[in-house]
N, C-alpha and C. Protein backbone atom coordinates (compact mmCIF):
# COMPACT_ATOMS: atom_id res chain seq x y z
N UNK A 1 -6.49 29.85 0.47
CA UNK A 1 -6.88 28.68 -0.27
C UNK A 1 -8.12 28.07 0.36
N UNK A 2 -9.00 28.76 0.27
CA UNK A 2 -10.41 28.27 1.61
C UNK A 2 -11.42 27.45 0.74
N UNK A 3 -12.08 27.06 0.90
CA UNK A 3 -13.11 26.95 -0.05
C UNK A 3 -12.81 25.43 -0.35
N UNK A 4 -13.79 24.76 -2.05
CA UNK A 4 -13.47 23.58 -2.18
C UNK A 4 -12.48 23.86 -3.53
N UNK A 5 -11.26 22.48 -3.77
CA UNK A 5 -10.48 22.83 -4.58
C UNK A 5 -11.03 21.83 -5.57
N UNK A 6 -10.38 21.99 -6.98
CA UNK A 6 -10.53 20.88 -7.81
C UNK A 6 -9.84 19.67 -7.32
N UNK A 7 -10.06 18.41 -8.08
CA UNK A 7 -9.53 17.33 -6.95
C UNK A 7 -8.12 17.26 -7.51
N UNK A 8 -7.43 17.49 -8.40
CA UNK A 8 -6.02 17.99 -9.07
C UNK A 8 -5.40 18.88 -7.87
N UNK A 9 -6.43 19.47 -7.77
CA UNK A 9 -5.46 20.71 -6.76
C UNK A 9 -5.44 20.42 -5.23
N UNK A 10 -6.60 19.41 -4.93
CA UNK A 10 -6.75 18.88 -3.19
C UNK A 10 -5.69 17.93 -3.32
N UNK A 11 -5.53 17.14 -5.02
CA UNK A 11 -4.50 15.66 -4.45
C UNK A 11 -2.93 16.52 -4.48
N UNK A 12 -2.80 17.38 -5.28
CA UNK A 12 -1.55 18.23 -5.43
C UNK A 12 -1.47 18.12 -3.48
N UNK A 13 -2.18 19.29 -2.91
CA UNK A 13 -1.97 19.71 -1.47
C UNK A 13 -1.63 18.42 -0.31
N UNK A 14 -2.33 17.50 -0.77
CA UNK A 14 -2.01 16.18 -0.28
C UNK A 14 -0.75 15.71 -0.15
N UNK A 15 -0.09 16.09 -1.78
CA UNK A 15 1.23 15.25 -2.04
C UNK A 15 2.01 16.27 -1.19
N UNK A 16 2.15 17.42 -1.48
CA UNK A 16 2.49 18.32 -0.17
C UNK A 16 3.07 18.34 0.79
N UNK A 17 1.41 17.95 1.51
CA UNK A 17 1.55 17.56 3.08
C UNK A 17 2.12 16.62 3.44
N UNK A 18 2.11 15.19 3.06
CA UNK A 18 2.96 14.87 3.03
C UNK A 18 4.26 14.07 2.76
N UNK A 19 4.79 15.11 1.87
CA UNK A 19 5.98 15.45 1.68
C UNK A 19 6.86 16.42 3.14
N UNK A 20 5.78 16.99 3.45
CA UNK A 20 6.49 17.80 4.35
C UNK A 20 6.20 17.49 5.92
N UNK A 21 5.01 16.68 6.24
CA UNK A 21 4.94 16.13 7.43
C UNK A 21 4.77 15.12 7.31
N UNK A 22 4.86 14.57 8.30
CA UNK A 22 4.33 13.03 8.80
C UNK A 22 3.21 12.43 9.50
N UNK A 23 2.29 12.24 8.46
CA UNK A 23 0.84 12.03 8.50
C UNK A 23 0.84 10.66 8.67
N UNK A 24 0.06 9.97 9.85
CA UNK A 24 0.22 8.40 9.64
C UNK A 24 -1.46 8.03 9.49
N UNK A 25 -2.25 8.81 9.51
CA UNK A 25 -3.76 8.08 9.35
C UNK A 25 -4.64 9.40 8.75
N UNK A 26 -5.83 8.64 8.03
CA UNK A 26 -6.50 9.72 7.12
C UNK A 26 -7.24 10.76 7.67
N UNK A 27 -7.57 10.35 9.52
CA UNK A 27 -8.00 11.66 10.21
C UNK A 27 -7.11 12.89 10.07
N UNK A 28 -6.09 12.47 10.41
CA UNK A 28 -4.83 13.11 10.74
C UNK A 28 -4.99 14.68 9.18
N UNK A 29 -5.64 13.48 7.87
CA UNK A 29 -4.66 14.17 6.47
C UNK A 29 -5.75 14.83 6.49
N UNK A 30 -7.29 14.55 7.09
CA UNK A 30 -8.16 15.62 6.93
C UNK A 30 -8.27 17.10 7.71
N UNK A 31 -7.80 16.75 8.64
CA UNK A 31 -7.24 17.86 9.91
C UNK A 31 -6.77 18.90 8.91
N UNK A 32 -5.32 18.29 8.73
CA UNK A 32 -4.49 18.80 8.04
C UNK A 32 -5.05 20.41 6.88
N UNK A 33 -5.58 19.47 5.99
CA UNK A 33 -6.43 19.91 4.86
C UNK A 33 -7.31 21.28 5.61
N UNK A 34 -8.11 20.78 6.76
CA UNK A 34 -9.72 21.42 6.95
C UNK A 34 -8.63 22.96 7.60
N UNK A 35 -7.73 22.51 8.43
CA UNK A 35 -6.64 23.60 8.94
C UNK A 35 -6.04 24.92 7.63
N UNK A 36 -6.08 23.61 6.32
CA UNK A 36 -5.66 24.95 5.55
C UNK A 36 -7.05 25.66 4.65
N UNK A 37 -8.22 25.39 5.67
CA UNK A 37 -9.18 25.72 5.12
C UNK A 37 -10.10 24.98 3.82
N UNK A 38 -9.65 23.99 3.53
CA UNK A 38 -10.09 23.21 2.75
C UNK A 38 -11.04 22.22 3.15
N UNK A 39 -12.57 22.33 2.19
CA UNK A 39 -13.66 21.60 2.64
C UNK A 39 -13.43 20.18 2.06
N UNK A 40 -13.37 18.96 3.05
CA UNK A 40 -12.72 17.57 2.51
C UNK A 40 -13.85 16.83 3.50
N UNK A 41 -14.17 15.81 3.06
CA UNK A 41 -14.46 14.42 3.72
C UNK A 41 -13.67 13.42 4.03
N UNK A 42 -13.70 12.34 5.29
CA UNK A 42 -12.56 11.44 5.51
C UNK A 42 -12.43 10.41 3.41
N UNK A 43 -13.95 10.35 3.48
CA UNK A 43 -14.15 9.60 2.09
C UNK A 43 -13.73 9.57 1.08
N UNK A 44 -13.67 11.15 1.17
CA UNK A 44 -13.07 11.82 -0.05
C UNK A 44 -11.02 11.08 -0.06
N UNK A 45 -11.32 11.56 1.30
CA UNK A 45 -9.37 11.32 1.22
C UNK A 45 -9.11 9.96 0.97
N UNK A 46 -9.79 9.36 1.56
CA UNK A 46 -9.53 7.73 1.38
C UNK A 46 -9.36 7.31 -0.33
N UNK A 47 -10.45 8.24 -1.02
CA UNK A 47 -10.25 8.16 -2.39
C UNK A 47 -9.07 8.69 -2.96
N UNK A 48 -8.53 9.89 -2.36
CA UNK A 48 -7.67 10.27 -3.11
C UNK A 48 -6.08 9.73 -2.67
N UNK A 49 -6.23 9.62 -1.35
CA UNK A 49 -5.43 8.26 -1.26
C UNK A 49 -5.08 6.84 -1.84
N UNK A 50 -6.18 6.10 -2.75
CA UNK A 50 -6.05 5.04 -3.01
C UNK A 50 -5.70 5.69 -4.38
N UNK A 51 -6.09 7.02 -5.48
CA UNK A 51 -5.67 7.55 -6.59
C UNK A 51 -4.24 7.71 -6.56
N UNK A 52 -4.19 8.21 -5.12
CA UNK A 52 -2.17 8.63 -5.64
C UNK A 52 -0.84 7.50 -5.35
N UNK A 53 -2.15 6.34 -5.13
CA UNK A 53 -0.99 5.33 -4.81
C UNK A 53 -0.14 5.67 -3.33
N UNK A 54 -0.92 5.80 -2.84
CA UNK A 54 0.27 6.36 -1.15
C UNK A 54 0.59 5.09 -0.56
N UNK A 55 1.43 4.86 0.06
CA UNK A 55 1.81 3.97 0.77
C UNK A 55 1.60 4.37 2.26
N UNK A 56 1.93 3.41 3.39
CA UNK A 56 2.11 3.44 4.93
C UNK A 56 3.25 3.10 5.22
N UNK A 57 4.16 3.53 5.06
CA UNK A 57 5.32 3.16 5.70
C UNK A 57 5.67 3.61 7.29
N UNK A 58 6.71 2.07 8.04
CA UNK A 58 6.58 1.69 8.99
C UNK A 58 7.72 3.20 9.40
N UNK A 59 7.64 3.80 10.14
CA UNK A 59 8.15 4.58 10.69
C UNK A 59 9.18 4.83 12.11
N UNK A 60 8.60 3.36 12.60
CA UNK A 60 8.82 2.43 14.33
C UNK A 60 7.99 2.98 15.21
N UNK A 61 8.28 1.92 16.40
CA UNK A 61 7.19 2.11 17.91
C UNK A 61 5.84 1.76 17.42
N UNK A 62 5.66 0.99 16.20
CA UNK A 62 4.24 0.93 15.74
C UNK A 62 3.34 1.73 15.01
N UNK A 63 4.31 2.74 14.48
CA UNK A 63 3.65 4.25 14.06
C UNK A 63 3.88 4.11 12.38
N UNK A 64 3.56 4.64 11.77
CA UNK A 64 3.41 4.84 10.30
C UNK A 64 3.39 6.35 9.68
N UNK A 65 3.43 6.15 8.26
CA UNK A 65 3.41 7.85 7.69
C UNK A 65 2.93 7.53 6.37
N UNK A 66 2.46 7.88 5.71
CA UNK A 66 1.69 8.25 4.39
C UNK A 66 3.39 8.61 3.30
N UNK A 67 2.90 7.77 2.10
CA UNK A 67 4.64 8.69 1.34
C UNK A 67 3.75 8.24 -0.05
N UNK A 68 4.61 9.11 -0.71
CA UNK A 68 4.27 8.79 -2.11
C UNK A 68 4.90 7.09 -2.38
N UNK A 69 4.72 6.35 -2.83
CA UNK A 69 4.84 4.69 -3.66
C UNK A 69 6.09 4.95 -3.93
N UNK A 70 6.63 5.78 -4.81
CA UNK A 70 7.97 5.83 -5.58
C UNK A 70 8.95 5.97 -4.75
N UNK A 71 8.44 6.97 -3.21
CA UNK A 71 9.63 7.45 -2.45
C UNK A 71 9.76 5.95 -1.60
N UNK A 72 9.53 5.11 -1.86
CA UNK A 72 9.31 3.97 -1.06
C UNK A 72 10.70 2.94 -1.77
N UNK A 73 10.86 3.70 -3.03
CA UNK A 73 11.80 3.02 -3.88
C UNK A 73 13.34 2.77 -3.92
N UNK A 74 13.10 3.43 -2.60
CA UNK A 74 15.21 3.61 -2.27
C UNK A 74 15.52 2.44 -2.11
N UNK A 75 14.96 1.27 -2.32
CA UNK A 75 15.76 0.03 -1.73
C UNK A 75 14.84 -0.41 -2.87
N UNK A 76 15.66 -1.50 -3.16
CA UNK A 76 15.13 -2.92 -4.88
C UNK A 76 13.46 -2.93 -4.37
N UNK A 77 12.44 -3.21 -5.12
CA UNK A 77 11.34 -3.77 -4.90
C UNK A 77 11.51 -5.06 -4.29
N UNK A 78 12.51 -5.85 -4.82
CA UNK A 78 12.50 -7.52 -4.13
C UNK A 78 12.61 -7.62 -2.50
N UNK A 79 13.82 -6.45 -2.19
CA UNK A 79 14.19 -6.15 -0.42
C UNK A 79 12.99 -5.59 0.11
N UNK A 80 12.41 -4.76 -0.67
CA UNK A 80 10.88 -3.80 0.46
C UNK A 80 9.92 -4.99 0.38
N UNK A 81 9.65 -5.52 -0.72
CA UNK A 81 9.18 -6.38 -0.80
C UNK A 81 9.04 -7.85 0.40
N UNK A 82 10.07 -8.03 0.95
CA UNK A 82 10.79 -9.12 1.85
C UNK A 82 10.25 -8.62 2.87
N UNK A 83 10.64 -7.24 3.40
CA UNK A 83 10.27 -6.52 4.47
C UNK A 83 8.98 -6.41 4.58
N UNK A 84 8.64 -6.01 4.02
CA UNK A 84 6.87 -5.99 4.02
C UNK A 84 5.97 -6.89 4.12
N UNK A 85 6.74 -8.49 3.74
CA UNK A 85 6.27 -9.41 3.89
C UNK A 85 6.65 -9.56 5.54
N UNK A 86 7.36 -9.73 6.20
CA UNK A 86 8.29 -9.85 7.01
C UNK A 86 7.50 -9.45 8.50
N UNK A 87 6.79 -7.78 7.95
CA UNK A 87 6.30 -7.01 8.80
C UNK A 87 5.03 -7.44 9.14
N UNK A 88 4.22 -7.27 7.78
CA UNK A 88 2.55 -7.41 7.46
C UNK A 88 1.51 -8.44 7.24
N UNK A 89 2.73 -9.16 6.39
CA UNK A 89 1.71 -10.79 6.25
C UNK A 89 1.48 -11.49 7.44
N UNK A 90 0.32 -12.13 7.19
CA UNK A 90 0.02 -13.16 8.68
C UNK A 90 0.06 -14.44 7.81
N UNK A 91 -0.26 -14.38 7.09
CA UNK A 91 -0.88 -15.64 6.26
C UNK A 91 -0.97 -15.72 4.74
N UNK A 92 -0.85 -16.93 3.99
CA UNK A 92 -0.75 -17.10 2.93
C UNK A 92 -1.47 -18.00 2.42
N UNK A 93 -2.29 -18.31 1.38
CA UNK A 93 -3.49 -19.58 1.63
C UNK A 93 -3.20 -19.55 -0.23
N UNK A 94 -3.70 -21.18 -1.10
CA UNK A 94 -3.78 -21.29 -1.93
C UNK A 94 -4.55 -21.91 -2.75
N UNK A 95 -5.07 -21.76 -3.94
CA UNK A 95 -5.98 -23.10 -4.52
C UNK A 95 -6.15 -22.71 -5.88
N UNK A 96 -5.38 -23.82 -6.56
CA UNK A 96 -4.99 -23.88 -8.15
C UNK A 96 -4.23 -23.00 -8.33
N UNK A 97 -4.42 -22.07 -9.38
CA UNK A 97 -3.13 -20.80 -9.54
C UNK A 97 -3.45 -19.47 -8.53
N UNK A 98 -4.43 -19.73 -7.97
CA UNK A 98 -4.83 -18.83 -6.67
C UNK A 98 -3.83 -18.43 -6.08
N UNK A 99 -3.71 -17.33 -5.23
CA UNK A 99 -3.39 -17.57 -3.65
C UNK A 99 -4.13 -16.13 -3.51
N UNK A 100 -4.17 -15.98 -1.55
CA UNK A 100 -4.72 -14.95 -0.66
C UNK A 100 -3.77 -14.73 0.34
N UNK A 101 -3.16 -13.46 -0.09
CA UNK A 101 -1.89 -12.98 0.80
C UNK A 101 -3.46 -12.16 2.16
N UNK A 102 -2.92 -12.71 3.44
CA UNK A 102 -3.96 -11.74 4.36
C UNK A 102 -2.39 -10.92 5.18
N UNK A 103 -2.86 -9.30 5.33
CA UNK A 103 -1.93 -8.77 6.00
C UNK A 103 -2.53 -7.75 7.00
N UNK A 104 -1.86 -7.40 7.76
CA UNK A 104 -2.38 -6.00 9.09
C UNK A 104 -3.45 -5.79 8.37
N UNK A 105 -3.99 -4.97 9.11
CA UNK A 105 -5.20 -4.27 8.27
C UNK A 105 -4.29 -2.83 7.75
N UNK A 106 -4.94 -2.60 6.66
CA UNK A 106 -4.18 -1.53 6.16
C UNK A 106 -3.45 -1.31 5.22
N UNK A 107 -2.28 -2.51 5.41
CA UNK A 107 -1.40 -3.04 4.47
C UNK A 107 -1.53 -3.71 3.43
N UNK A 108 -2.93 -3.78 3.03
CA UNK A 108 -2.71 -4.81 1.90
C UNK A 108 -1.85 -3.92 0.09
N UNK A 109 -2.76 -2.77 0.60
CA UNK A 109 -2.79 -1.98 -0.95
C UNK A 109 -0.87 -1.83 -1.16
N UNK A 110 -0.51 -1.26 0.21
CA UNK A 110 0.95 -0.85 0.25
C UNK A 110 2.02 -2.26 -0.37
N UNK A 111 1.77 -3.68 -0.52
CA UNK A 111 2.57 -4.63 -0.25
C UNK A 111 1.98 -4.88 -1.71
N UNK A 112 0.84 -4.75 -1.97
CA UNK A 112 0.38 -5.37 -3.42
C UNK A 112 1.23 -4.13 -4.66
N UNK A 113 1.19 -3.31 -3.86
CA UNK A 113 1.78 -2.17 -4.73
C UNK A 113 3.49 -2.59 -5.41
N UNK A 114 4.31 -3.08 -4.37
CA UNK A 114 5.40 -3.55 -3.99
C UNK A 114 5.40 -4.66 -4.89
N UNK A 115 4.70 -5.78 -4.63
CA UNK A 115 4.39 -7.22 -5.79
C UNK A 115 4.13 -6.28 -7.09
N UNK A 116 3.61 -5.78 -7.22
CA UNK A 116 3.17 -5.41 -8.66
C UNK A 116 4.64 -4.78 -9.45
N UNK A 117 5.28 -3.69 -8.57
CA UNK A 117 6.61 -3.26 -9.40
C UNK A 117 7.63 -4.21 -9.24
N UNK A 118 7.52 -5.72 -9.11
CA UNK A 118 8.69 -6.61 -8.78
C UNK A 118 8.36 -7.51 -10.50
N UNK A 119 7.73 -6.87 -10.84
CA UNK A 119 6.81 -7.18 -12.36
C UNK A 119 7.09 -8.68 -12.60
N UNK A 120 6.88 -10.13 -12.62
CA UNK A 120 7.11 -10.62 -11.98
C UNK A 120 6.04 -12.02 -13.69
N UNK A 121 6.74 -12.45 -14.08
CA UNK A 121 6.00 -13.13 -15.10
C UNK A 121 5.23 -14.17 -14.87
N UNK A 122 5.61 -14.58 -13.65
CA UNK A 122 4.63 -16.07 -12.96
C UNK A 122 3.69 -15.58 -12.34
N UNK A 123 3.32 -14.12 -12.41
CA UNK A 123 2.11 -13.49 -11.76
C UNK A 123 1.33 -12.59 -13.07
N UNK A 124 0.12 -12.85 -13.07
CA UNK A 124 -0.48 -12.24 -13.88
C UNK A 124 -1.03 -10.92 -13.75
N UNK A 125 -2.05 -10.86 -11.84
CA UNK A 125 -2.18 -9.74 -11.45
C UNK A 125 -2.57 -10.04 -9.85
N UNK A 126 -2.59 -8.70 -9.55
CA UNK A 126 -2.84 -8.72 -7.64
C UNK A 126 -4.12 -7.87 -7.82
N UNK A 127 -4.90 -7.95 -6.42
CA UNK A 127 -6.19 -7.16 -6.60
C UNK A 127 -5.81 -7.30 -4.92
N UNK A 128 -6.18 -5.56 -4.43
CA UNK A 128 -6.09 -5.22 -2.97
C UNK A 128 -7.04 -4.98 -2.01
N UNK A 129 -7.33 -5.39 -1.28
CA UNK A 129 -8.67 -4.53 -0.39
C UNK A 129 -7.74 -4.22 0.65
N UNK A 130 -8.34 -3.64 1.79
CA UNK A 130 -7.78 -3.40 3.43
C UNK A 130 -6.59 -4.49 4.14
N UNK A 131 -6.78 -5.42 3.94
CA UNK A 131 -6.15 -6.64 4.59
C UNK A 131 -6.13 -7.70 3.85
N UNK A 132 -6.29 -7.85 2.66
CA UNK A 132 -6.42 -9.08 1.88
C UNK A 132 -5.81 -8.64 0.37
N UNK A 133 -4.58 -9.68 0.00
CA UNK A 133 -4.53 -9.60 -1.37
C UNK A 133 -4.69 -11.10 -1.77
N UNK A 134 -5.38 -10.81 -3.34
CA UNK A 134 -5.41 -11.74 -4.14
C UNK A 134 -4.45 -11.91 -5.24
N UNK A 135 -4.20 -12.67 -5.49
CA UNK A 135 -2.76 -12.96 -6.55
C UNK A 135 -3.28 -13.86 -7.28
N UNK A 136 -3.22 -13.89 -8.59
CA UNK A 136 -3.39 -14.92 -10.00
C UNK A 136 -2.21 -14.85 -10.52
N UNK A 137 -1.77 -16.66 -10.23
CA UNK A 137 -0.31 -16.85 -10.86
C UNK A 137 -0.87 -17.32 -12.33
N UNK A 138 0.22 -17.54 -13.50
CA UNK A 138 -0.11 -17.90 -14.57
C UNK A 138 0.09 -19.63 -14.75
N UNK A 139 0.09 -20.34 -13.67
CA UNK A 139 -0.10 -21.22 -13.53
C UNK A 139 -0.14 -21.98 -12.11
N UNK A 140 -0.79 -23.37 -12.23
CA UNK A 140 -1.11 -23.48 -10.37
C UNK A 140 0.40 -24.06 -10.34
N UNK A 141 1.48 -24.49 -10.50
CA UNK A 141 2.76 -25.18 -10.62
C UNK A 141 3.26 -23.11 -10.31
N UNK A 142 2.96 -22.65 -10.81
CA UNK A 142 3.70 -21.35 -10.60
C UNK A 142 3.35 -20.93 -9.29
N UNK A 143 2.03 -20.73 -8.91
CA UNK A 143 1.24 -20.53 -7.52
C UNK A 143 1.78 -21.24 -6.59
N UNK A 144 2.14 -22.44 -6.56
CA UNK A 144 3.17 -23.79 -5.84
C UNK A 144 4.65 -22.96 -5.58
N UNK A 145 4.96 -22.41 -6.64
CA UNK A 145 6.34 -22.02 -6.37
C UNK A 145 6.71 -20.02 -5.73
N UNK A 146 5.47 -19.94 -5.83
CA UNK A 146 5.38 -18.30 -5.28
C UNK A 146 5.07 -18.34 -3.96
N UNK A 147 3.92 -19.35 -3.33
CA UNK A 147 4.10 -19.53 -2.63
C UNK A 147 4.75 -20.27 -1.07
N UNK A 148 5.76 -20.44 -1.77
CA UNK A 148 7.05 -20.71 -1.13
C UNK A 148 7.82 -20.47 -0.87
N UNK A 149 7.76 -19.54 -1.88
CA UNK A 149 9.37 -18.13 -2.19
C UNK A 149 8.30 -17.09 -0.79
N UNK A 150 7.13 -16.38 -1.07
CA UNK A 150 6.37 -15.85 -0.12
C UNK A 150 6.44 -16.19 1.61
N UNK A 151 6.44 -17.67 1.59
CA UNK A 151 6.29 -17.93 2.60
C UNK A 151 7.75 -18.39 3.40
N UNK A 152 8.71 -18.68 2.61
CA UNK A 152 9.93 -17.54 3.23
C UNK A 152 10.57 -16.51 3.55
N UNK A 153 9.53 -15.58 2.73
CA UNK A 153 10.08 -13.88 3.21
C UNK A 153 9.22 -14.07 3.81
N UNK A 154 8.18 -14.45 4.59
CA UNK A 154 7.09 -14.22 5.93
C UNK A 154 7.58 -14.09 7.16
N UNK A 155 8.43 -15.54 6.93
CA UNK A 155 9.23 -16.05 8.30
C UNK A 155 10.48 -15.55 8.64
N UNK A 156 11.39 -14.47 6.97
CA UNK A 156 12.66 -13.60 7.39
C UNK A 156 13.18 -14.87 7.01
């Protein structure tokens, strides 16, 4: 399998890997890849990472692993949800129907992912970068009350 693949067939090998190891950072998934002969960029992966929806899940000792979103699903969205707040958030900030969830670096996409399948009608939508989510409640009285419910799963 040497050479470059279509990106169907690099994100296929991805889901794969891991599935079958435990990859916790995107050096790691390019290794991986360049080992099975496959020509990849870290860039590239980062993209096809943020396409397949991967998550970071906490693994312990501070360590992490790459999983598909869905396999993340063995427990309610509301409980991973809690946890993730629990783990990742530092901070919660608000203004009008605003708010700015800030978390680890890393974590933002994985936790916004989590808010988003808790489908959630006082939220309209989340938008993720590295460490920062943004949340638009459908009202600032709703934003008042999310972030409260939030800022008790912060504290456990």
């Amino acid at each position: 399998m040497a050479g470059t693949l279509s990106k169907e067939q690099r994100q296929k090998r991805i889901q794969d890997i891991i599935a079958r190891d435990s990859v916790s950072t995107q050096g790691e998934l390019v290794e991986r890849l360049q080992a099975e002969g496959i020509r990849v960029t870290q860039a590239t992966v980062s993209r096809d990472i943020n396409e397949l929806r991967l998550v970071r899940l906490p693994v312990g000792k501070g360590r992490h692993r790459y999983a598909l979103a869905q396999t993340a699903g063995h427990v309610g969205a509301q409980e991973e949800l809690a946890r993730l707040f629990q783990n990742f958030v530092h901070d919660i900030d608000r203004g009008e129907n605003m708010l700015v969830i800030r978390t680890t670096d890393g974590h933002a996409t994985g936790v916004a992912l989590v808010l988003d399948r808790v489908r959630r009608d006082d939220i309209i939508g989340t938008l993720a970068g590295e460490d920062t989510i943004f949340v638009v409640a459908r009202t600032t009285a709703d934003a008042e009350n999310i972030m409260e419910e939030f800022h008790a799963m912060m504290l456990g």
